[in-house]
Protein backbone atom coordinates (compact mmCIF):
# COMPACT_ATOMS: atom_id res chain seq x y z
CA UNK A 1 122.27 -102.02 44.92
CA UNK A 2 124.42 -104.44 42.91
CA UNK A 3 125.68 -107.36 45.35
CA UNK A 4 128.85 -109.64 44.69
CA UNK A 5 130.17 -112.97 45.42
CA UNK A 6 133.69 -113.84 44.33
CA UNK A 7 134.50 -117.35 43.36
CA UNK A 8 138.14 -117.60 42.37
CA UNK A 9 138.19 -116.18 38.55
CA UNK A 10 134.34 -116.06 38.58
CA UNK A 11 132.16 -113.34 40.41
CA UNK A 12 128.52 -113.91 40.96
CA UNK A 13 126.53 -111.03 41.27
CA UNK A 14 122.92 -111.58 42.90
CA UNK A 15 120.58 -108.82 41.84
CA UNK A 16 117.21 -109.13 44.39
CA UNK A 17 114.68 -107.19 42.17
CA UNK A 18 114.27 -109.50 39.83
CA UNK A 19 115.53 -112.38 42.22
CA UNK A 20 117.95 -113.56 39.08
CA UNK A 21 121.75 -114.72 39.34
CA UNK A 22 124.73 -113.75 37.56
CA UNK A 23 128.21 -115.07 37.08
CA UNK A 24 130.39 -113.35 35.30
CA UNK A 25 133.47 -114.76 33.97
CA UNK A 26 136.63 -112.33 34.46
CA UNK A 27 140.33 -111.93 34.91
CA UNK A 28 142.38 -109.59 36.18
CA UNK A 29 144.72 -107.65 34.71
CA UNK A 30 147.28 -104.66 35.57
CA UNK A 31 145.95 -101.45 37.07
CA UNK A 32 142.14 -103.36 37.55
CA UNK A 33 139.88 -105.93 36.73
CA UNK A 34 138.29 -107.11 33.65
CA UNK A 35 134.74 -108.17 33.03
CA UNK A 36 133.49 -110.03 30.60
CA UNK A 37 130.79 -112.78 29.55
CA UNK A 38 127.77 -112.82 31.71
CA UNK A 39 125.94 -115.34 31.70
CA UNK A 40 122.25 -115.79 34.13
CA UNK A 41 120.84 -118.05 36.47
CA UNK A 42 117.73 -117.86 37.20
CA UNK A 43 118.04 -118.88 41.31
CA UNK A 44 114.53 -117.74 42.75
CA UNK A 45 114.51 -116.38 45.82
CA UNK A 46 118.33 -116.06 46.48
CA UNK A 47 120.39 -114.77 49.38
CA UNK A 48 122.26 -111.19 48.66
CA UNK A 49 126.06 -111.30 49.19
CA UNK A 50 128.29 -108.62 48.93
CA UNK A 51 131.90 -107.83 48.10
CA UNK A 52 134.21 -105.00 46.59
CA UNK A 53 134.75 -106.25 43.42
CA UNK A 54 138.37 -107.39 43.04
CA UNK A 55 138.93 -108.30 46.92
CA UNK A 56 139.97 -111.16 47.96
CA UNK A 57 137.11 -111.35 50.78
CA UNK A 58 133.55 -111.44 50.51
CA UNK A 59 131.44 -109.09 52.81
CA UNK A 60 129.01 -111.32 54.31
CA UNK A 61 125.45 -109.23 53.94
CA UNK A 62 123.84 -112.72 53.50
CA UNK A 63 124.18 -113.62 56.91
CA UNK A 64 120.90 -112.34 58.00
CA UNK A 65 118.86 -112.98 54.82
CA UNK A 66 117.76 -116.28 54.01
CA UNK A 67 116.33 -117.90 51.15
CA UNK A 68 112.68 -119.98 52.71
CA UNK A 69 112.67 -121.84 49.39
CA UNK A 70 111.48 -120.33 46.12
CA UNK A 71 109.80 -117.21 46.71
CA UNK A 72 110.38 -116.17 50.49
CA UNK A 73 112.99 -113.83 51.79
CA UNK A 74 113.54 -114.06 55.55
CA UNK A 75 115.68 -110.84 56.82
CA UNK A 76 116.94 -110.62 60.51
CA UNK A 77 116.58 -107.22 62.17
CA UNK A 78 119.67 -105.82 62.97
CA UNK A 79 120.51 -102.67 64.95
CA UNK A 80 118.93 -99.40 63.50
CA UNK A 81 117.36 -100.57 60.96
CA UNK A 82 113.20 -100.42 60.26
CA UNK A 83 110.68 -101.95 58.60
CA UNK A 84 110.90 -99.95 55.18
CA UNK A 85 115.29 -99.98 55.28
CA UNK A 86 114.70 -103.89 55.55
CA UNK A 87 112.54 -104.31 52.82
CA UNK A 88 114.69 -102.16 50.63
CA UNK A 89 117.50 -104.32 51.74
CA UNK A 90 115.96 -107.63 50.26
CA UNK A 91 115.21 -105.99 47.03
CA UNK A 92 111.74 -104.05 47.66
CA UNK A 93 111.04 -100.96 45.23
CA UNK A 94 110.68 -97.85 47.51
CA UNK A 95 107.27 -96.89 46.89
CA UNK A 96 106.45 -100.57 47.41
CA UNK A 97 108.21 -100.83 50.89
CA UNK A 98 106.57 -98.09 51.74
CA UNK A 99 103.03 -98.87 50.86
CA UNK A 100 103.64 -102.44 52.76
CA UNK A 101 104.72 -100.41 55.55
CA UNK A 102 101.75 -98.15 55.90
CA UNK A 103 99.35 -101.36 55.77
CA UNK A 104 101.28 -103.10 58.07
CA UNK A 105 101.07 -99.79 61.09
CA UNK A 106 97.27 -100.81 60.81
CA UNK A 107 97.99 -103.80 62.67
CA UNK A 108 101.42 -103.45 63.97
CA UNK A 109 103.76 -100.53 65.56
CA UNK A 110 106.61 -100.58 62.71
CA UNK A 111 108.85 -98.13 64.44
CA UNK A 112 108.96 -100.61 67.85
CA UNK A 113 111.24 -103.53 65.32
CA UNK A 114 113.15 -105.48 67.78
CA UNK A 115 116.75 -106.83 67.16
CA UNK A 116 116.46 -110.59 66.13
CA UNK A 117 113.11 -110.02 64.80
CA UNK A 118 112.27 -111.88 60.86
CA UNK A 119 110.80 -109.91 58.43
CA UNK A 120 109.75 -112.08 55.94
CA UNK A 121 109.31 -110.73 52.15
CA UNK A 122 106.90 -113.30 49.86
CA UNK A 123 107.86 -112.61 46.22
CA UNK A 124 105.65 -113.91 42.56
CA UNK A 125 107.47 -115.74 39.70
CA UNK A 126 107.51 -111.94 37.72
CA UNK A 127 109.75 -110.07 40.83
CA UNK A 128 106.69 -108.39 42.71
CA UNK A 129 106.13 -108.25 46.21
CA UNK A 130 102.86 -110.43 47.54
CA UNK A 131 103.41 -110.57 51.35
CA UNK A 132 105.15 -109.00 53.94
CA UNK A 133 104.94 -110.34 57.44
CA UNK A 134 106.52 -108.98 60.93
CA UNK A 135 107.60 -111.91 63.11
CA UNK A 136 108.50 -110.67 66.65
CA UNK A 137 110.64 -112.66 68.67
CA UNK A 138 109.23 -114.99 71.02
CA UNK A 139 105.82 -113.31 70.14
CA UNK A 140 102.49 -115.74 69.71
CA UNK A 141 101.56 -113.57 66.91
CA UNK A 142 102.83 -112.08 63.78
CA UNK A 143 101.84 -109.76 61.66
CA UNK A 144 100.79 -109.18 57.70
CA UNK A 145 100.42 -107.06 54.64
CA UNK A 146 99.13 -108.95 51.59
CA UNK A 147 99.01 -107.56 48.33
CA UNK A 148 95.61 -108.36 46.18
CA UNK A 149 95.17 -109.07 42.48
CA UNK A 150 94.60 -105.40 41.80
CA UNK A 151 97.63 -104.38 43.94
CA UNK A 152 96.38 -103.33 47.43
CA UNK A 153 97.63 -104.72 50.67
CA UNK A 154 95.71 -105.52 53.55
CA UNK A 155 97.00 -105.75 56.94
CA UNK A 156 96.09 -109.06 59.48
CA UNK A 157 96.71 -110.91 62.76
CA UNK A 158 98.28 -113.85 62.32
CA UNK A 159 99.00 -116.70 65.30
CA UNK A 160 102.39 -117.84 65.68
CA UNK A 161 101.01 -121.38 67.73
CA UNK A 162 101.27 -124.40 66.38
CA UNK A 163 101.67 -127.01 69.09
CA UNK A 164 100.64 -126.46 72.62
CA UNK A 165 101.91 -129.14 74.94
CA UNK A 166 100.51 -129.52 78.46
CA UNK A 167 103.73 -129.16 81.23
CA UNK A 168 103.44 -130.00 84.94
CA UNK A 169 105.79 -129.16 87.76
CA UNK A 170 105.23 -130.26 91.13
CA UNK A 171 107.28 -130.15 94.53
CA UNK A 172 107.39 -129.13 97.90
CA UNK A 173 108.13 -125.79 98.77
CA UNK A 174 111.81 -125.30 100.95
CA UNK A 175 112.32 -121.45 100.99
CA UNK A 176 109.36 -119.67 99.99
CA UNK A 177 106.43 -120.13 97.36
CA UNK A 178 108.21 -117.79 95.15
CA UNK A 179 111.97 -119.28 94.83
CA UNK A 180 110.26 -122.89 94.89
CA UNK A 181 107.95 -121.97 92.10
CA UNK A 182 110.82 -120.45 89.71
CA UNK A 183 113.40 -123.40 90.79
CA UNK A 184 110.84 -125.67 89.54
CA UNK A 185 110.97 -124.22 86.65
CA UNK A 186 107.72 -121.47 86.45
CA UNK A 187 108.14 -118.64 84.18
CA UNK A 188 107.08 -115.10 85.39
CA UNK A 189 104.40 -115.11 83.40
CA UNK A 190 102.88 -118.36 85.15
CA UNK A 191 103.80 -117.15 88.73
CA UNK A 192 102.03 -114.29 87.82
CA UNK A 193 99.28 -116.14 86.79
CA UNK A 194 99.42 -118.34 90.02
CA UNK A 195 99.08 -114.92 91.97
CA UNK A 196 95.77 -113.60 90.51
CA UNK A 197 94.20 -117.08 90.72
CA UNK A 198 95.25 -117.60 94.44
CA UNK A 199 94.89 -113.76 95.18
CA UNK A 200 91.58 -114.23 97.21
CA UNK A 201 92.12 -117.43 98.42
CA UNK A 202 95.76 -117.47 100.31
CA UNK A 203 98.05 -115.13 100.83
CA UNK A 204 100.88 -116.94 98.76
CA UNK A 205 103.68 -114.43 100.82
CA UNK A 206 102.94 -116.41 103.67
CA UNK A 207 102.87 -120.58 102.66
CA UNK A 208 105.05 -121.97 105.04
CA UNK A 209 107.45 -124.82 104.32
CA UNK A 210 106.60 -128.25 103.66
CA UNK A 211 103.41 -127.33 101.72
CA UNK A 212 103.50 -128.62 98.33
CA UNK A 213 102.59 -127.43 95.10
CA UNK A 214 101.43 -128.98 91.64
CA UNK A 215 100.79 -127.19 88.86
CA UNK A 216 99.72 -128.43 85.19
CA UNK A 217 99.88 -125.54 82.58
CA UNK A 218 100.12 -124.81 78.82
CA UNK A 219 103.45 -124.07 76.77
CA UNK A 220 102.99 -122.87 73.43
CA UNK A 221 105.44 -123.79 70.11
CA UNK A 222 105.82 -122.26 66.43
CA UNK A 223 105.99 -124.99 63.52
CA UNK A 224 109.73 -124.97 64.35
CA UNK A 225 109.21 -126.24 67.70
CA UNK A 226 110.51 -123.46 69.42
CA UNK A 227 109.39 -122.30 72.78
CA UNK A 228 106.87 -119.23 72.04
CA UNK A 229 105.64 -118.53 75.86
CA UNK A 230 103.51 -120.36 78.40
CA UNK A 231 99.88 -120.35 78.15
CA UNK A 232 97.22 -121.16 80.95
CA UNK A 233 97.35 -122.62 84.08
CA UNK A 234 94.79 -125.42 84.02
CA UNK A 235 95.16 -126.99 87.29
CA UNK A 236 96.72 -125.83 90.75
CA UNK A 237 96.91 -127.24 93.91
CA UNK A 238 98.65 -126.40 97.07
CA UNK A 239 98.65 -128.61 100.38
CA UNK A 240 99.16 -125.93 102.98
CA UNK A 241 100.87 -127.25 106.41
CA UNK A 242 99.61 -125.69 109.25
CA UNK A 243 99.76 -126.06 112.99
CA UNK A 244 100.00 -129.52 114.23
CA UNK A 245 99.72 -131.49 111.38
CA UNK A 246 96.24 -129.68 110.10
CA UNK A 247 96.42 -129.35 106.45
CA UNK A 248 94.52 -127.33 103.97
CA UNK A 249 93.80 -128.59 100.21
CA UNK A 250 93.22 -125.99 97.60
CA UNK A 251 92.52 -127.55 94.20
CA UNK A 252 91.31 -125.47 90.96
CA UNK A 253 90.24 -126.23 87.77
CA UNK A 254 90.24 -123.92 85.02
CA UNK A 255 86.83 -124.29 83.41
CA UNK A 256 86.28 -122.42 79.78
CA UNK A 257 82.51 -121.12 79.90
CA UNK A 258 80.03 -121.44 77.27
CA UNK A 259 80.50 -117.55 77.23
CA UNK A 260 84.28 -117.33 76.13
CA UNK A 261 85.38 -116.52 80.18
CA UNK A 262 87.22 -118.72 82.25
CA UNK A 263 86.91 -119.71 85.56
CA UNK A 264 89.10 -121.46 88.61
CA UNK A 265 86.66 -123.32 90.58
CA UNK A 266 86.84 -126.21 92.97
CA UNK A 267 85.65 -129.52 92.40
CA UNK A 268 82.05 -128.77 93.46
CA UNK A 269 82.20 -125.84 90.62
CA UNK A 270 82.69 -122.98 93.55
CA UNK A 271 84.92 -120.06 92.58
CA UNK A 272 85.83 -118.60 96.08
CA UNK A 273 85.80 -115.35 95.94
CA UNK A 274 85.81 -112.44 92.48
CA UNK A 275 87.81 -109.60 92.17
CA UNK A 276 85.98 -106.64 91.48
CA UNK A 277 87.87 -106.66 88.03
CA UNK A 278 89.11 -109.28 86.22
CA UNK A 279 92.55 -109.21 84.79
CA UNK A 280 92.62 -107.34 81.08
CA UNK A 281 95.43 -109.67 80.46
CA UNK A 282 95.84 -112.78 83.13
CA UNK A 283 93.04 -114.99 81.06
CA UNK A 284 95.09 -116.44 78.41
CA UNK A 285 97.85 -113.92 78.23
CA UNK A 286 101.32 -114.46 78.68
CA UNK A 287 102.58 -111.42 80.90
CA UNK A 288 105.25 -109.67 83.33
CA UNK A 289 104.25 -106.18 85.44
CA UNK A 290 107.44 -104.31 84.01
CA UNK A 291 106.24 -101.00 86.42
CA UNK A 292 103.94 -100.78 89.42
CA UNK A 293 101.52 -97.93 90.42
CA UNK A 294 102.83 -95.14 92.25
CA UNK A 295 106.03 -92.84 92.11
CA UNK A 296 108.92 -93.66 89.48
CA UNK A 297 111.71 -92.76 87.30
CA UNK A 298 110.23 -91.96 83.85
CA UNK A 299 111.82 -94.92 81.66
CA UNK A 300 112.61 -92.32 78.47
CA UNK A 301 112.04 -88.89 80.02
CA UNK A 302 114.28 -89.82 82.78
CA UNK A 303 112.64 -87.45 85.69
CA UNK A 304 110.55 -89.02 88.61
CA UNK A 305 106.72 -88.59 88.04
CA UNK A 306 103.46 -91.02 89.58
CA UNK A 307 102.97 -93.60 87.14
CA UNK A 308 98.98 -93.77 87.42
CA UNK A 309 98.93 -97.38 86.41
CA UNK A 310 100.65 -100.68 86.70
CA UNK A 311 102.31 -101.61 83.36
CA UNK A 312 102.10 -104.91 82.24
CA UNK A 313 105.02 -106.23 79.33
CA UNK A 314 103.22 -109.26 76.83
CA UNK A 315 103.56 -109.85 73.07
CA UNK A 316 102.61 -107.87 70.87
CA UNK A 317 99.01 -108.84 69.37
CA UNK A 318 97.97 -110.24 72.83
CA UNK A 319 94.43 -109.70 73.33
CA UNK A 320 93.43 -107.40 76.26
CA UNK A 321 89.74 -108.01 77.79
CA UNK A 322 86.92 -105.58 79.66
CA UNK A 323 87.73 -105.56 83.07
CA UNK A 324 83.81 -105.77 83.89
CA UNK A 325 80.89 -105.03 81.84
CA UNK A 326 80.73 -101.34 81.06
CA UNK A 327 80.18 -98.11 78.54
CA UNK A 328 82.69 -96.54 76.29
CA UNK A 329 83.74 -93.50 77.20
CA UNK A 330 86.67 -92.94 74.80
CA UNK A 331 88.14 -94.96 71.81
CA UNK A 332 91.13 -93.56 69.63
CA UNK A 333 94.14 -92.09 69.61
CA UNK A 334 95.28 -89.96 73.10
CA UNK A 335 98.63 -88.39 72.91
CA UNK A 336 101.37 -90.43 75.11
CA UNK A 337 99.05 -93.44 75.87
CA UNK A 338 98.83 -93.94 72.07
CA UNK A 339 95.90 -96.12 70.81
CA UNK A 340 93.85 -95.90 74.21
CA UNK A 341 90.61 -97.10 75.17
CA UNK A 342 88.83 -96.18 78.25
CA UNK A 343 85.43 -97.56 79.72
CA UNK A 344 82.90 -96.47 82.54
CA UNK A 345 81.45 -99.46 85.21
CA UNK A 346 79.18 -99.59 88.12
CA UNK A 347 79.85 -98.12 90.98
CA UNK A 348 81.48 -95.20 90.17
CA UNK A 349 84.80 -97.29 88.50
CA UNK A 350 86.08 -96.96 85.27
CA UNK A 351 89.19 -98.46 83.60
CA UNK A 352 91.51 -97.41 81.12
CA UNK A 353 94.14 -99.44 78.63
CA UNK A 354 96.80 -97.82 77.08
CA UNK A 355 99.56 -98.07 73.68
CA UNK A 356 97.34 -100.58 72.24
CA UNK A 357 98.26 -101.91 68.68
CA UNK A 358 94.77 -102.49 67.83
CA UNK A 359 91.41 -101.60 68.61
CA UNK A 360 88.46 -103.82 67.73
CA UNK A 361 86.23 -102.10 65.54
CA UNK A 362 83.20 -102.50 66.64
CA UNK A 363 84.25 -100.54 69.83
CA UNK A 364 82.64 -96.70 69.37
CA UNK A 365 82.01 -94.38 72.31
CA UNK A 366 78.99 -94.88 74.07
CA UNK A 367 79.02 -99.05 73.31
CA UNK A 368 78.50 -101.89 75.89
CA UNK A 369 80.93 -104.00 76.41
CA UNK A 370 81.19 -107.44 78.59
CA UNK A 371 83.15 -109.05 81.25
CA UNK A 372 85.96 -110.46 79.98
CA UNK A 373 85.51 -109.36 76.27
CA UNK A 374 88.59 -108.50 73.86
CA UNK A 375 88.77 -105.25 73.38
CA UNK A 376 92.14 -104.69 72.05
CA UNK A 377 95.49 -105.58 71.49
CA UNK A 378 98.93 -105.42 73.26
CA UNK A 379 101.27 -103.13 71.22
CA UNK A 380 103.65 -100.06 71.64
CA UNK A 381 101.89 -96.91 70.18
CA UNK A 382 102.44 -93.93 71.98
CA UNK A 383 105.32 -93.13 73.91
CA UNK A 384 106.41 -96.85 75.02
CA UNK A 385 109.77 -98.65 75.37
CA UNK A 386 108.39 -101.92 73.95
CA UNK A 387 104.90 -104.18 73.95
CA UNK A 388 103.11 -103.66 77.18
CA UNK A 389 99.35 -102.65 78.17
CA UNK A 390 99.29 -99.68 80.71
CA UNK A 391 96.22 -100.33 82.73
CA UNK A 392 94.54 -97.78 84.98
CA UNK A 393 91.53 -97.83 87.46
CA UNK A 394 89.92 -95.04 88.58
CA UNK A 395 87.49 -94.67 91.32
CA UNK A 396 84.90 -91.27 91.31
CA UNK A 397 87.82 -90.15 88.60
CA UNK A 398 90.77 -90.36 91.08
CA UNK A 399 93.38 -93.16 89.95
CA UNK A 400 93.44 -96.48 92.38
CA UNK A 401 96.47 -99.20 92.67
CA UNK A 402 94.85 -101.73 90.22
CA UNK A 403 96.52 -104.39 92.38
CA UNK A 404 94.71 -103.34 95.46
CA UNK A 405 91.20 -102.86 93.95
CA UNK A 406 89.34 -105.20 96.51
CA UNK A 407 88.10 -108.62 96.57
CA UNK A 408 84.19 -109.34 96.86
CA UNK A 409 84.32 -112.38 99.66
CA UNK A 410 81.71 -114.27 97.79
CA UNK A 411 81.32 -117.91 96.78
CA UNK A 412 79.86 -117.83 92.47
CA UNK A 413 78.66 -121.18 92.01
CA UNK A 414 78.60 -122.11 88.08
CA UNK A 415 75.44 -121.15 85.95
CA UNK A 416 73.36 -124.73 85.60
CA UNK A 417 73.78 -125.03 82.31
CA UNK A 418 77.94 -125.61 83.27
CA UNK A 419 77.09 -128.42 85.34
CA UNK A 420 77.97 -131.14 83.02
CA UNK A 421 80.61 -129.41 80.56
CA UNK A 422 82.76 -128.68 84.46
CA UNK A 423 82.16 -132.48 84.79
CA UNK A 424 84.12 -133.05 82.01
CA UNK A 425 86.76 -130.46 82.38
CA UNK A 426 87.55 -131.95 85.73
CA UNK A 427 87.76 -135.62 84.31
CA UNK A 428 89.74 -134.34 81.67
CA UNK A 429 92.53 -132.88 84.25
CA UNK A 430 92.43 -135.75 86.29
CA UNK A 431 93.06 -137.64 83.54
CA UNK A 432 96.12 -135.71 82.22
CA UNK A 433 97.42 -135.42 86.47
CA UNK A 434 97.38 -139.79 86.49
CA UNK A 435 99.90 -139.30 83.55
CA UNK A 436 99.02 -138.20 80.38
CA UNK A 437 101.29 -134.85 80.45
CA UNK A 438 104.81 -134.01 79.85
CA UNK A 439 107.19 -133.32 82.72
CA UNK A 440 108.65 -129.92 82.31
């Protein structure tokens, strides 16, 4: 498609294939317009603008394409449109687009686009396409097809992060734990995260008022400096007031294991108490539960069924982790759950995840997996309204509340060998609490 700019007596025409400019000199005369001398500009990577020629204004198409210097296009999703009607937009060859498109669905759903989502088109001094990248809004990863030497794309994970700051918030709580921890300023994704790391240590419903929490957590930025989504909690504490005057002190330290797992101990290196499953998400993930387990109103059928899960919305290309160490029992594609993994554990549990954009490869039925280990990734395959996991437990094959599963009432004291690295975790967070953070 030819795109126009009108400039008084000149028009400049900006054809995106071969990423060259035109002006064309021309008057008007009766009953039409009159073209003549065209002369080129070679402009790079320039921004498409459009116009019926002869009007008096110009039809701004170049509002959500962007030049990002030379040789990048950056296109803004708009309402209906998809990955391939994008590309073709900024100037991509159909059978091109489409081949980007098909490496990109290795890694990424390309029929889940989001309004306000950039789609970023890379471009070589001769016209041709060398990158295409999927950058989901608010999202701590994107998502890439790179064309090689010889022509063939690949398809990779890309992270978005490129500052993390370390944010505290700290206050007494007046109404309930809940209202004090979003007026201070908590996303949903960090109460959420408070929840599962108090779960078996206080029942957070119940802090009365006057008890005081502190908090020192992660917040992740793109090389913008925009806000991406929160990370980990790092440190909590809570001062509990109880009956006359009698106080209890609950301090935890997230300590990163020699293993790749994290823990919330106290300062003696005591976790107080394990669920029987860890969270596929809650160690590192940014999340929301968008639907509980139990009865509800289909979100695209539209009829009531029992949703045998809890659903839990994060960015796409989060990882998801093993609830406990187990066997494969089924890896690949399975009808509405999309790309679906499912494993077997002790004691007559197993787990399943669900709509996954990615499955690691090494995962095959009948293969151990750990604790705690990435398995997959967030995404929307499947039938799915947007990025979430759909996690299910079963128990002798019948489907459990994954938030109820139990809680073993032990204390885990740290291996010996994490002696000294909690040592310095802990003087590391005291460190940061006597002032060395930012004040969200």
């Amino acid at each position: 498609m030819l795109r126009i700019r009108v400039q008084s007596s000149r028009v400049l025409v900006l054809v995106p294939r071969d990423f060259m400019m035109y002006e064309i000199v021309w008057s008007k005369c009766r009953g039409g317009v009159v073209l003549a001398d065209v002369l080129p500009r070679a402009v790079g990577a320039m921004v498409m603008l459009s116009v019926v020629l002869g009007a008096t204004q110009v039809a701004r198409a170049g509002d959500r394409i962007t030049a990002m210097g030379s040789d990048v296009l950056q296109v803004t999703v708009k309402e209906g449109d998809s990955v391939i009607s994008v590309l073709r937009d900024a100037g991509v060859q159909v059978v091109e687009a489409v081949a980007a498109a098909k490496s990109l669905s290795e890694v990424y759903n390309i029929d889940k686009i989001n309004v306000g989502d950039k789609i970023n088109v890379g471009v070589s001094g001769s016209g041709s396409v060398r990158f295409v990248s999927v950058n989901p809004a608010r999202s701590l990863y994107s998502f890439e097809a790179r064309k090689d030497e010889a022509g063939r794309y690949s398809a990779r994970v890309a992270n978005n992060v490129q500052e993390v700051r370390v944010m505290r918030v700290s206050g007494p709580v007046e109404k309930s734990f809940f209202a004090s921890a979003v007026e201070g300023g908590l996303s949903d994704a960090m109460i959420m995260q408070l929840v599962s790391i108090y779960d078996s240590r206080v029942d957070l419903d119940k802090i009365p008022q006057g008890s005081w929490l502190d908090v020192l957590f992660e917040r992740f930025f793109n090389a913008k400096g925009d806000l991406i989504a929160d990370g980990n909690v790092l440190y909590t504490a809570l001062v509990i007031d109880g009956h006359r005057g009698k106080q209890t002190h609950l301090k935890l330290y997230r300590h990163l294991m020699k293993d790749g797992t994290a823990r919330y101990c106290d300062s003696e290196g005591r976790s107080l108490g394990r669920s029987i499953f860890e969270h596929p998400i809650g160690d590192g993930g940014t999340f929301r539960v968008s639907s509980k387990f139990g009865t509800r109103k289909h979100p695209i059928r539209g009829y009531s069924g029992f949703h045998k899960g809890v659903d839990y919305a994060a960015p796409l290309g989060t990882p998801v982790r093993a609830a406990d160490n187990g066997i494969v029992e089924f890896v690949g594609t399975k009808g509405t759950y999309g790309g679906y993994v499912r494993i077997h554990h002790r004691n007559n549990y197993s787990t399943a995840y669900a709509h996954l954009s990615k499955i690691r490869a090494e995962l095959v039925k009948g293969s151990k997996v750990k604790r705690g280990q990435v398995i997959a990734y967030v995404g929307s395959t499947g039938l799915s309204t947007g990025p979430h996991l759909h996690y299910e437990v079963l128990y002798k094959g019948k489907h459990v509340d994954p938030q109820k599963v139990g809680i073993e009432k032990v204390v885990v004291e740290l291996p010996q060998e994490e002696g000294l690295p909690f040592k310095e975790t802990v003087a590391n967070m005291d460190s940061m609490l006597r002032g060395d953070y930012r004040e969200n």
